[in-house]
PDB file of N, CA and C in Angstrom:
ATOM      1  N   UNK A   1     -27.718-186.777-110.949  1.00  0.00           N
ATOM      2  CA  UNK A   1     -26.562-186.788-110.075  1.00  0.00           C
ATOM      3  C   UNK A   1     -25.924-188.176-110.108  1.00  0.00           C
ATOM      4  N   UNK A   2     -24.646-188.175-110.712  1.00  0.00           N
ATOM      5  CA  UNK A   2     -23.889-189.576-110.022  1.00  0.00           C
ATOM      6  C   UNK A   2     -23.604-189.739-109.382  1.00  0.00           C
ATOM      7  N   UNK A   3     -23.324-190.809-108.849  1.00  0.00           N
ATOM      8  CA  UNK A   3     -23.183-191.789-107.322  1.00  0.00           C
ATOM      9  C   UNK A   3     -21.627-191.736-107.818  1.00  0.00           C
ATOM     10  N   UNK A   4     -20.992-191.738-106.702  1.00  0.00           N
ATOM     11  CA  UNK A   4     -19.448-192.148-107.246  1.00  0.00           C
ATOM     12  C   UNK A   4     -19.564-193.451-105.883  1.00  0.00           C
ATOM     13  N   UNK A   5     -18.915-194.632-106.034  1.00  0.00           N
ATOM     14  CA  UNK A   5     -18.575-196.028-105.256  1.00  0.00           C
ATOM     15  C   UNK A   5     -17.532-195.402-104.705  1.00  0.00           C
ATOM     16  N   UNK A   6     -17.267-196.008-103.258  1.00  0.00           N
ATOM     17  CA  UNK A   6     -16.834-196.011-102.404  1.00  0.00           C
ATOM     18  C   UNK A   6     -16.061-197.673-102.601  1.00  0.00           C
ATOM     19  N   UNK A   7     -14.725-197.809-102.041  1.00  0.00           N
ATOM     20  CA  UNK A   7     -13.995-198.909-102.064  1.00  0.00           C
ATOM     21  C   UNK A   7     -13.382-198.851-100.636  1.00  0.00           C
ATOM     22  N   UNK A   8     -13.171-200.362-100.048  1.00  0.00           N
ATOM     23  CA  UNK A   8     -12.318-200.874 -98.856  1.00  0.00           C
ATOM     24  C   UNK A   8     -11.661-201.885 -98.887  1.00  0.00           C
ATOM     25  N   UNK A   9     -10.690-202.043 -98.784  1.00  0.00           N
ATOM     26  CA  UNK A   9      -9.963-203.840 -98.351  1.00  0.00           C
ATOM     27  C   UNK A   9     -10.088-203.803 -96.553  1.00  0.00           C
ATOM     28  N   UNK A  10     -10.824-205.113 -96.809  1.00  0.00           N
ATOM     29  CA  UNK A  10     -11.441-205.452 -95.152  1.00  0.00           C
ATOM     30  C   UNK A  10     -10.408-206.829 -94.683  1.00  0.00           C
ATOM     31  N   UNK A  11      -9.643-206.972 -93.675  1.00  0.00           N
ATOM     32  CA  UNK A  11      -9.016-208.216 -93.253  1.00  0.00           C
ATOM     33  C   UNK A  11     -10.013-209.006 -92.664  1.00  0.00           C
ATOM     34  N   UNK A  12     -10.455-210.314 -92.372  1.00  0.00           N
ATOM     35  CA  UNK A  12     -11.076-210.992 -91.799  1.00  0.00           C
ATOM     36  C   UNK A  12     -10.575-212.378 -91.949  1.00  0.00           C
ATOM     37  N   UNK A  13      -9.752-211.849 -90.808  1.00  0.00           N
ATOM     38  CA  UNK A  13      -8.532-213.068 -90.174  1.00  0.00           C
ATOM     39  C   UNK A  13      -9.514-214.625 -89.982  1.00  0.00           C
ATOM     40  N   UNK A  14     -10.623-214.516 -90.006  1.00  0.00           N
ATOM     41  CA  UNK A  14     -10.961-216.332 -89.509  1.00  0.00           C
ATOM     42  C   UNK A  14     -11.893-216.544 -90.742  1.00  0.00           C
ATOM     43  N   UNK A  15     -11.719-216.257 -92.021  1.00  0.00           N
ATOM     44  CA  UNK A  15     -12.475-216.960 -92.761  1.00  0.00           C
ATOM     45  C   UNK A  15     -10.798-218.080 -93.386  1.00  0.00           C
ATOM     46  N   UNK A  16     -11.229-218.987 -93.021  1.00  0.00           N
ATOM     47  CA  UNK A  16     -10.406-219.989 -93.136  1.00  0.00           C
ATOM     48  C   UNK A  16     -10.123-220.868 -93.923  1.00  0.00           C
ATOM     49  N   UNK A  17     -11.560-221.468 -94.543  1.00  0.00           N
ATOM     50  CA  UNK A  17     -11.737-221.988 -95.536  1.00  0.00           C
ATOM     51  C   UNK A  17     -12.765-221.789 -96.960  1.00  0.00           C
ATOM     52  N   UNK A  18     -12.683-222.272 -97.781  1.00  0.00           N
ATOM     53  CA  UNK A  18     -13.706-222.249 -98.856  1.00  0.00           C
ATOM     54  C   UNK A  18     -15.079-221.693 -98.529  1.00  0.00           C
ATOM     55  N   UNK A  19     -15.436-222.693 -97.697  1.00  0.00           N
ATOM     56  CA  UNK A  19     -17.299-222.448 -97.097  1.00  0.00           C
ATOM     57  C   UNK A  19     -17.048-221.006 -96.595  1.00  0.00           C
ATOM     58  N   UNK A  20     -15.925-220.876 -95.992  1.00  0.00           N
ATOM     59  CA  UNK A  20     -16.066-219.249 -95.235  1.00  0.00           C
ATOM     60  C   UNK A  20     -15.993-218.339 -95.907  1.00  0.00           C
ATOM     61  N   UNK A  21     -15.233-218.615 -97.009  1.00  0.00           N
ATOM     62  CA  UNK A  21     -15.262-217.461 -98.106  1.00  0.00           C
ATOM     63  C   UNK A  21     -16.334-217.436 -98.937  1.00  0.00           C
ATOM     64  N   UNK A  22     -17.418-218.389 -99.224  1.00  0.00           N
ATOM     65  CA  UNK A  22     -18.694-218.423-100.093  1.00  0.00           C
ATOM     66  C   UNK A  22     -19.775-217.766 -98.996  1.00  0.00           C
ATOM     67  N   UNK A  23     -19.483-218.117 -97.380  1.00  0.00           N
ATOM     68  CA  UNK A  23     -20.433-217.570 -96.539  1.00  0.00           C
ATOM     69  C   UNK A  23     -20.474-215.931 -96.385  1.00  0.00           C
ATOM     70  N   UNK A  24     -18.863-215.792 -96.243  1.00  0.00           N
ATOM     71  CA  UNK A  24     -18.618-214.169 -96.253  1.00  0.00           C
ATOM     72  C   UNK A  24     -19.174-213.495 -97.470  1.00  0.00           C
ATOM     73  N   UNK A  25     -18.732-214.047 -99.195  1.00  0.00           N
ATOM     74  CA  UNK A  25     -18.931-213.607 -99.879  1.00  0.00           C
ATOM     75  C   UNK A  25     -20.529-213.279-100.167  1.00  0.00           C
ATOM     76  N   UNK A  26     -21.212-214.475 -99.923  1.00  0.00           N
ATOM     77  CA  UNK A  26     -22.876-214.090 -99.578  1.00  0.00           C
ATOM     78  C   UNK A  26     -23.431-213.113 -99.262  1.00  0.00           C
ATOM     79  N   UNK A  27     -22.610-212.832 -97.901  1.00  0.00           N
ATOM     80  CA  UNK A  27     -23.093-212.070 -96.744  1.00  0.00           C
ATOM     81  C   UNK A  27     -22.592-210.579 -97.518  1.00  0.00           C
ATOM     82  N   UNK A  28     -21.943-210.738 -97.853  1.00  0.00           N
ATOM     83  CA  UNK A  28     -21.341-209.409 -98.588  1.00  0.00           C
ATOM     84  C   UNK A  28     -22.733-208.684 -99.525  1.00  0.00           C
ATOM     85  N   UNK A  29     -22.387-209.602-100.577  1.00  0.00           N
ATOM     86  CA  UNK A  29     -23.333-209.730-102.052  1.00  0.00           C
ATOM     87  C   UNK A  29     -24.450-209.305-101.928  1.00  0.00           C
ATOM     88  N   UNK A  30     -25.044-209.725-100.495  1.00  0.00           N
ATOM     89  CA  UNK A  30     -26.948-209.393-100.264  1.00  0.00           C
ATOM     90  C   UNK A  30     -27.121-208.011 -99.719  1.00  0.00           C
ATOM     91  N   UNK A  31     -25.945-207.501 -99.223  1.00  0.00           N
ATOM     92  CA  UNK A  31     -25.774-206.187 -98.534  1.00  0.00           C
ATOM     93  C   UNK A  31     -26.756-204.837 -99.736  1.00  0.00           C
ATOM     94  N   UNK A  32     -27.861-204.072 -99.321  1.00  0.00           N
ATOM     95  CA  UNK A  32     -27.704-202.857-100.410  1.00  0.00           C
ATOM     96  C   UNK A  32     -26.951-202.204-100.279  1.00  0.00           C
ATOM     97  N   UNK A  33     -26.527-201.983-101.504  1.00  0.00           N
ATOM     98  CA  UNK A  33     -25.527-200.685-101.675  1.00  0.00           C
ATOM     99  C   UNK A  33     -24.009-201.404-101.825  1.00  0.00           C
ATOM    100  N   UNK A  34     -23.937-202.686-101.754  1.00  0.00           N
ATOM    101  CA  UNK A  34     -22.392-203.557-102.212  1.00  0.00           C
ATOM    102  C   UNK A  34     -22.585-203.650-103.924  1.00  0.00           C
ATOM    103  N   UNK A  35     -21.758-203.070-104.537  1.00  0.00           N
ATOM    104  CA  UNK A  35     -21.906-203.060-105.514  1.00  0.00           C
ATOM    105  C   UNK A  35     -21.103-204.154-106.517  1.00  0.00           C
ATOM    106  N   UNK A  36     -19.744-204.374-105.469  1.00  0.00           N
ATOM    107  CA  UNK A  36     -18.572-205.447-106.210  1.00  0.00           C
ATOM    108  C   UNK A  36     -17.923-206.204-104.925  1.00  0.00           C
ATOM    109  N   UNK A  37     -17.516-207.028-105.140  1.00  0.00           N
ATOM    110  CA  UNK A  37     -17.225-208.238-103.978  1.00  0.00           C
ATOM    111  C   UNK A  37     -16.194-208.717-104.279  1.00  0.00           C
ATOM    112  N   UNK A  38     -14.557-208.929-104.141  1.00  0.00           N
ATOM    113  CA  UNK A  38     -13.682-209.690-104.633  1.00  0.00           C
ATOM    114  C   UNK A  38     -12.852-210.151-103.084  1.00  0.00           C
ATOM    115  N   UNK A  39     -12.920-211.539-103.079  1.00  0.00           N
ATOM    116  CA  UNK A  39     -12.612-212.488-101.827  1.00  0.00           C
ATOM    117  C   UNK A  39     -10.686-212.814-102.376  1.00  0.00           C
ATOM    118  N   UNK A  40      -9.882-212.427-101.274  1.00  0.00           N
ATOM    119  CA  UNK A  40      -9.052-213.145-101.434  1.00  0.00           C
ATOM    120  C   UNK A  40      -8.446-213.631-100.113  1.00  0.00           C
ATOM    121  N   UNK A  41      -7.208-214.510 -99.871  1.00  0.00           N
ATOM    122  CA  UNK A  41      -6.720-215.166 -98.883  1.00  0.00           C
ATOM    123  C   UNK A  41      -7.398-214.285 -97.546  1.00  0.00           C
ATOM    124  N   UNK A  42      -8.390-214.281 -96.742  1.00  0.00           N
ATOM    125  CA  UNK A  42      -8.769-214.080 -94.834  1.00  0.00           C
ATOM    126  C   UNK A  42      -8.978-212.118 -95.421  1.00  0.00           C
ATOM    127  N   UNK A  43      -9.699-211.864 -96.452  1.00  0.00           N
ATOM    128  CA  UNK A  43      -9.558-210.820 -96.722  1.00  0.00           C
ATOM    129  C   UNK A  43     -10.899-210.316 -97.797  1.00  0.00           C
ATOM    130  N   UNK A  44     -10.767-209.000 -97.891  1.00  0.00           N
ATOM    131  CA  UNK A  44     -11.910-209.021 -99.156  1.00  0.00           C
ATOM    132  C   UNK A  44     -11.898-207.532 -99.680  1.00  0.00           C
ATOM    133  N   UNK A  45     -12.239-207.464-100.807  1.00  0.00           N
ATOM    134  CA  UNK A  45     -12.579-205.875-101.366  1.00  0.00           C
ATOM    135  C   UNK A  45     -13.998-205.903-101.727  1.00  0.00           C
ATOM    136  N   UNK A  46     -14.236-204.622-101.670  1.00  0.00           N
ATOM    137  CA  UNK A  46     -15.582-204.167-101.517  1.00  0.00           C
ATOM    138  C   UNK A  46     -15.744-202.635-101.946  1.00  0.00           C
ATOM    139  N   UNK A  47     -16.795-202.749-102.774  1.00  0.00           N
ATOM    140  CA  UNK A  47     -17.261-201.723-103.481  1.00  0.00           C
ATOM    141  C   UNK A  47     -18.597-201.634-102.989  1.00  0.00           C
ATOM    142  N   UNK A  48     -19.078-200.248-102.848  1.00  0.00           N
ATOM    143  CA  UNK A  48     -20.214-199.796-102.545  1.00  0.00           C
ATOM    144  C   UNK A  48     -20.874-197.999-102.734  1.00  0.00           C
ATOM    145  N   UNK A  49     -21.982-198.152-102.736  1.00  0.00           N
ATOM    146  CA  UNK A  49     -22.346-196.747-102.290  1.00  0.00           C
ATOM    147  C   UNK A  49     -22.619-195.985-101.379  1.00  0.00           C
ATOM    148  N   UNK A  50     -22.104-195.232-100.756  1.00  0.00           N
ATOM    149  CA  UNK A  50     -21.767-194.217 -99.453  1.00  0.00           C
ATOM    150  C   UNK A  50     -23.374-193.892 -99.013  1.00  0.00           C
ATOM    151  N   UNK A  51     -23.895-193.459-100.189  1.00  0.00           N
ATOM    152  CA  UNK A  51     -24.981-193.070 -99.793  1.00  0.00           C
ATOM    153  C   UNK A  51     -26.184-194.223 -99.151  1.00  0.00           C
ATOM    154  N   UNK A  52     -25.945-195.618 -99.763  1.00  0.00           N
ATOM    155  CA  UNK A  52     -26.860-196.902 -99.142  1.00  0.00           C
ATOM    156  C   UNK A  52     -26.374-197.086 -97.647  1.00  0.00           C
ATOM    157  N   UNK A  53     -25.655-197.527 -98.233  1.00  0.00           N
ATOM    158  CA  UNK A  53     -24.284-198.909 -96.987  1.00  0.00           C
ATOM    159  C   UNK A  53     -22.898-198.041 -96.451  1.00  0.00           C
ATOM    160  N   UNK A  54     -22.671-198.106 -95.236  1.00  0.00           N
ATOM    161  CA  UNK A  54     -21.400-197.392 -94.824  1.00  0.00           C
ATOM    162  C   UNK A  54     -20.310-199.011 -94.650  1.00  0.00           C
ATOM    163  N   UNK A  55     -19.154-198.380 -94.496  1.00  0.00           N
ATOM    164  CA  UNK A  55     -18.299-199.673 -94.076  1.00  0.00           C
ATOM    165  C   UNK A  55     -18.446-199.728 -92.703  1.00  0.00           C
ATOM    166  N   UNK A  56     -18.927-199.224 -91.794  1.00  0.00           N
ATOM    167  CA  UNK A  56     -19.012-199.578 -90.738  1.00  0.00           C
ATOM    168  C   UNK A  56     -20.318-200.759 -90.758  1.00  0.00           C
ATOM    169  N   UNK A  57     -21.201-200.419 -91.607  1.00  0.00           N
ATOM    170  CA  UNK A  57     -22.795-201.493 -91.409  1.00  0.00           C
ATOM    171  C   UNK A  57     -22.019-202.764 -92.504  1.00  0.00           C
ATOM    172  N   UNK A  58     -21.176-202.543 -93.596  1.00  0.00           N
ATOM    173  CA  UNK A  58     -20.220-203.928 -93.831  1.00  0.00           C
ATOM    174  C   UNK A  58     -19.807-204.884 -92.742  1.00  0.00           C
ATOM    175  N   UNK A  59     -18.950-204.232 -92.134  1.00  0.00           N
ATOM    176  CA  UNK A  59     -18.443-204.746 -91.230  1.00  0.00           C
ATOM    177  C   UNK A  59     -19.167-205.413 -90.151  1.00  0.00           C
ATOM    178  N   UNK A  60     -20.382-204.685 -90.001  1.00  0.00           N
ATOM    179  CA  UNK A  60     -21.035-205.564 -88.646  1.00  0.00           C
ATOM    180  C   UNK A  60     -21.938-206.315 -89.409  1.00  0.00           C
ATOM    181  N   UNK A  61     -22.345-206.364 -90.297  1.00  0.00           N
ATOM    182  CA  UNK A  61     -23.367-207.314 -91.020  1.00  0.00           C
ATOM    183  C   UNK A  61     -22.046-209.096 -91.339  1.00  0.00           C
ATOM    184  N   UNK A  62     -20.826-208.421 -91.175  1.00  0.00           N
ATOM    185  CA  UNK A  62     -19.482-209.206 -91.455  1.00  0.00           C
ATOM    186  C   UNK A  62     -19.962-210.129 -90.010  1.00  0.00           C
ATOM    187  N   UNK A  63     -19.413-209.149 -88.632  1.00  0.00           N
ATOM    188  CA  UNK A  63     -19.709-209.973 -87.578  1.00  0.00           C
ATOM    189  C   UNK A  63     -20.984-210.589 -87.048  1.00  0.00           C
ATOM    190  N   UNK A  64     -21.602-209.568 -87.389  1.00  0.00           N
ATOM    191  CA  UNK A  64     -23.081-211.307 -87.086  1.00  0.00           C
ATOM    192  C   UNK A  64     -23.279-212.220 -87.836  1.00  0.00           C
ATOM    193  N   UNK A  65     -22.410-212.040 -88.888  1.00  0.00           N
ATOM    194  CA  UNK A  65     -22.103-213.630 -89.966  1.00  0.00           C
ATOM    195  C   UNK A  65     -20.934-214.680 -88.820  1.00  0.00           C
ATOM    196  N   UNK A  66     -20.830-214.149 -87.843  1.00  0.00           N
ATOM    197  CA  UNK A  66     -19.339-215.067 -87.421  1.00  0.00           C
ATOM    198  C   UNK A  66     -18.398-214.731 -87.797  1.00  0.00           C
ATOM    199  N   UNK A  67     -17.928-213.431 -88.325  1.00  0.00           N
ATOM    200  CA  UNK A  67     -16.474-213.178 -88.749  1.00  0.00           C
ATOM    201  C   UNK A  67     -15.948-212.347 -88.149  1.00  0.00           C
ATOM    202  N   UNK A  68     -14.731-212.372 -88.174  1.00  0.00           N
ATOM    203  CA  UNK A  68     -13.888-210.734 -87.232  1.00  0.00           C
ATOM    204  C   UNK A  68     -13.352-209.915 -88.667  1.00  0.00           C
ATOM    205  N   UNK A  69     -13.668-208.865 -88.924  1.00  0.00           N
ATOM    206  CA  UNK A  69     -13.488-207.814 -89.750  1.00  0.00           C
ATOM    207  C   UNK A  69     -12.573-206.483 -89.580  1.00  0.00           C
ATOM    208  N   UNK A  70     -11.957-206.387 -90.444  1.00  0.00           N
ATOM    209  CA  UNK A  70     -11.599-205.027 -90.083  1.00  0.00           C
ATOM    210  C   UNK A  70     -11.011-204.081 -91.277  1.00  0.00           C
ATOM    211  N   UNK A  71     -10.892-203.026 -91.134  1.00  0.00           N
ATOM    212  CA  UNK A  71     -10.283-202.371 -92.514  1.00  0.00           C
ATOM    213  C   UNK A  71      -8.699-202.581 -92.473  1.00  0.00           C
ATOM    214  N   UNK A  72      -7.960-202.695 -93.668  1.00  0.00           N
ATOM    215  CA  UNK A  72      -6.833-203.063 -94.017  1.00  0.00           C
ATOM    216  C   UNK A  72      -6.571-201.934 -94.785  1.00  0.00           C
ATOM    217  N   UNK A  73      -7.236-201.531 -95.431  1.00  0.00           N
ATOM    218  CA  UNK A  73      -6.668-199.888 -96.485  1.00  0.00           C
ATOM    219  C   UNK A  73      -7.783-199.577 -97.093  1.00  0.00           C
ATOM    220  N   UNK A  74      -8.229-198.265 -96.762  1.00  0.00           N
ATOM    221  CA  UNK A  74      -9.165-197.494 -98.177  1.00  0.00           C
ATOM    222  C   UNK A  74      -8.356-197.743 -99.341  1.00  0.00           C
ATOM    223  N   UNK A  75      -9.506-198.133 -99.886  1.00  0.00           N
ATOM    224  CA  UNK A  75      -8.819-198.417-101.633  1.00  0.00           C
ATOM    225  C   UNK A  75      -8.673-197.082-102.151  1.00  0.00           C
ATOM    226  N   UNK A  76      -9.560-196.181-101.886  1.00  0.00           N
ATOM    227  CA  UNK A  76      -9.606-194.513-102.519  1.00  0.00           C
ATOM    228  C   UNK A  76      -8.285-194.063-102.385  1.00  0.00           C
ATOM    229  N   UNK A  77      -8.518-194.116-101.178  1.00  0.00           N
ATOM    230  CA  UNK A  77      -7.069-192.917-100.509  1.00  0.00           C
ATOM    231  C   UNK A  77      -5.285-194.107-100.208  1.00  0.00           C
ATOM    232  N   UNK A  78      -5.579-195.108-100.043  1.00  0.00           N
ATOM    233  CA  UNK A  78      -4.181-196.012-100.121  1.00  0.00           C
ATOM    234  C   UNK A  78      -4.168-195.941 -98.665  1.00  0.00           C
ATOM    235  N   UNK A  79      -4.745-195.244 -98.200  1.00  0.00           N
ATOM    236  CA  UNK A  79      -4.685-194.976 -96.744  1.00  0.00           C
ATOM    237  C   UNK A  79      -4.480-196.476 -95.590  1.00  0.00           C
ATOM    238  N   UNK A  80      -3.386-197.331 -95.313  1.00  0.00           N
ATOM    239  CA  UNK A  80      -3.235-198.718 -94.757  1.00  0.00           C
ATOM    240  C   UNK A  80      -3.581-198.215 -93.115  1.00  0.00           C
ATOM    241  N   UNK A  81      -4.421-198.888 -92.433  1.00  0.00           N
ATOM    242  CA  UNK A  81      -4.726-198.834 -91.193  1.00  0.00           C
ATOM    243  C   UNK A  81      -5.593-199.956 -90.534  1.00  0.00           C
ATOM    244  N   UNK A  82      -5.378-200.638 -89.430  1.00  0.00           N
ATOM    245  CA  UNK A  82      -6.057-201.484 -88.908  1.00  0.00           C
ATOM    246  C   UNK A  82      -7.133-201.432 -88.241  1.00  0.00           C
ATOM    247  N   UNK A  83      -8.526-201.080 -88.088  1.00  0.00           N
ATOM    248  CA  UNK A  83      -9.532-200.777 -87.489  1.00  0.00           C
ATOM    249  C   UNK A  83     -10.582-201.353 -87.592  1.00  0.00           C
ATOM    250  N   UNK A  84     -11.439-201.797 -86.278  1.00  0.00           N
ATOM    251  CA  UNK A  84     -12.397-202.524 -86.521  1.00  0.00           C
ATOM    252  C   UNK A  84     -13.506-202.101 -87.361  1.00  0.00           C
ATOM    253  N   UNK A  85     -13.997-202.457 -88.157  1.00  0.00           N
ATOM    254  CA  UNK A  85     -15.758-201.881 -89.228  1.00  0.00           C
ATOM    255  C   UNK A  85     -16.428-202.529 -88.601  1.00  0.00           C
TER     256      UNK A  85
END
């Protein structure tokens, strides 16, 4: 059976600088089931498997790093919406 990945663009308005984006990106990376990680400006994409990791356990593994998170658009569906993960 294949796994098909699951994709999100997550906003996370207070990573501010460099260190915050190597801390987030960390925090991302060690996650099971994150399969791809791409950091850009207070933001991030994320690839994973549905069946490990949900975007909701992204997201809060996001805030006990110190960050505020949230979804910006399923990458699948284009679907743009603001909601906390």
């Amino acid at each position: 059976m294949q796994v098909t990945n699951e994709e999100v663009d997550l906003s996370i308005p207070n990573m501010h600088s460099r260190e915050d984006e190597a801390r987030a990106g960390q925090i991302l990376r060690e996650l099971p089931g994150v399969t791809g990680v791409r950091l850009v400006q207070r933001g991030a994409w994320v690839s994973y498997h549905p069946q490990t990791i949900s975007h909701d356990k992204i997201g809060a593994a996001l805030r006990h790093g110190g960050f505020r998170a949230s979804t910006f658009q399923d990458s699948a569906t284009g679907i743009a919406h603001n909601s906390s993960v």
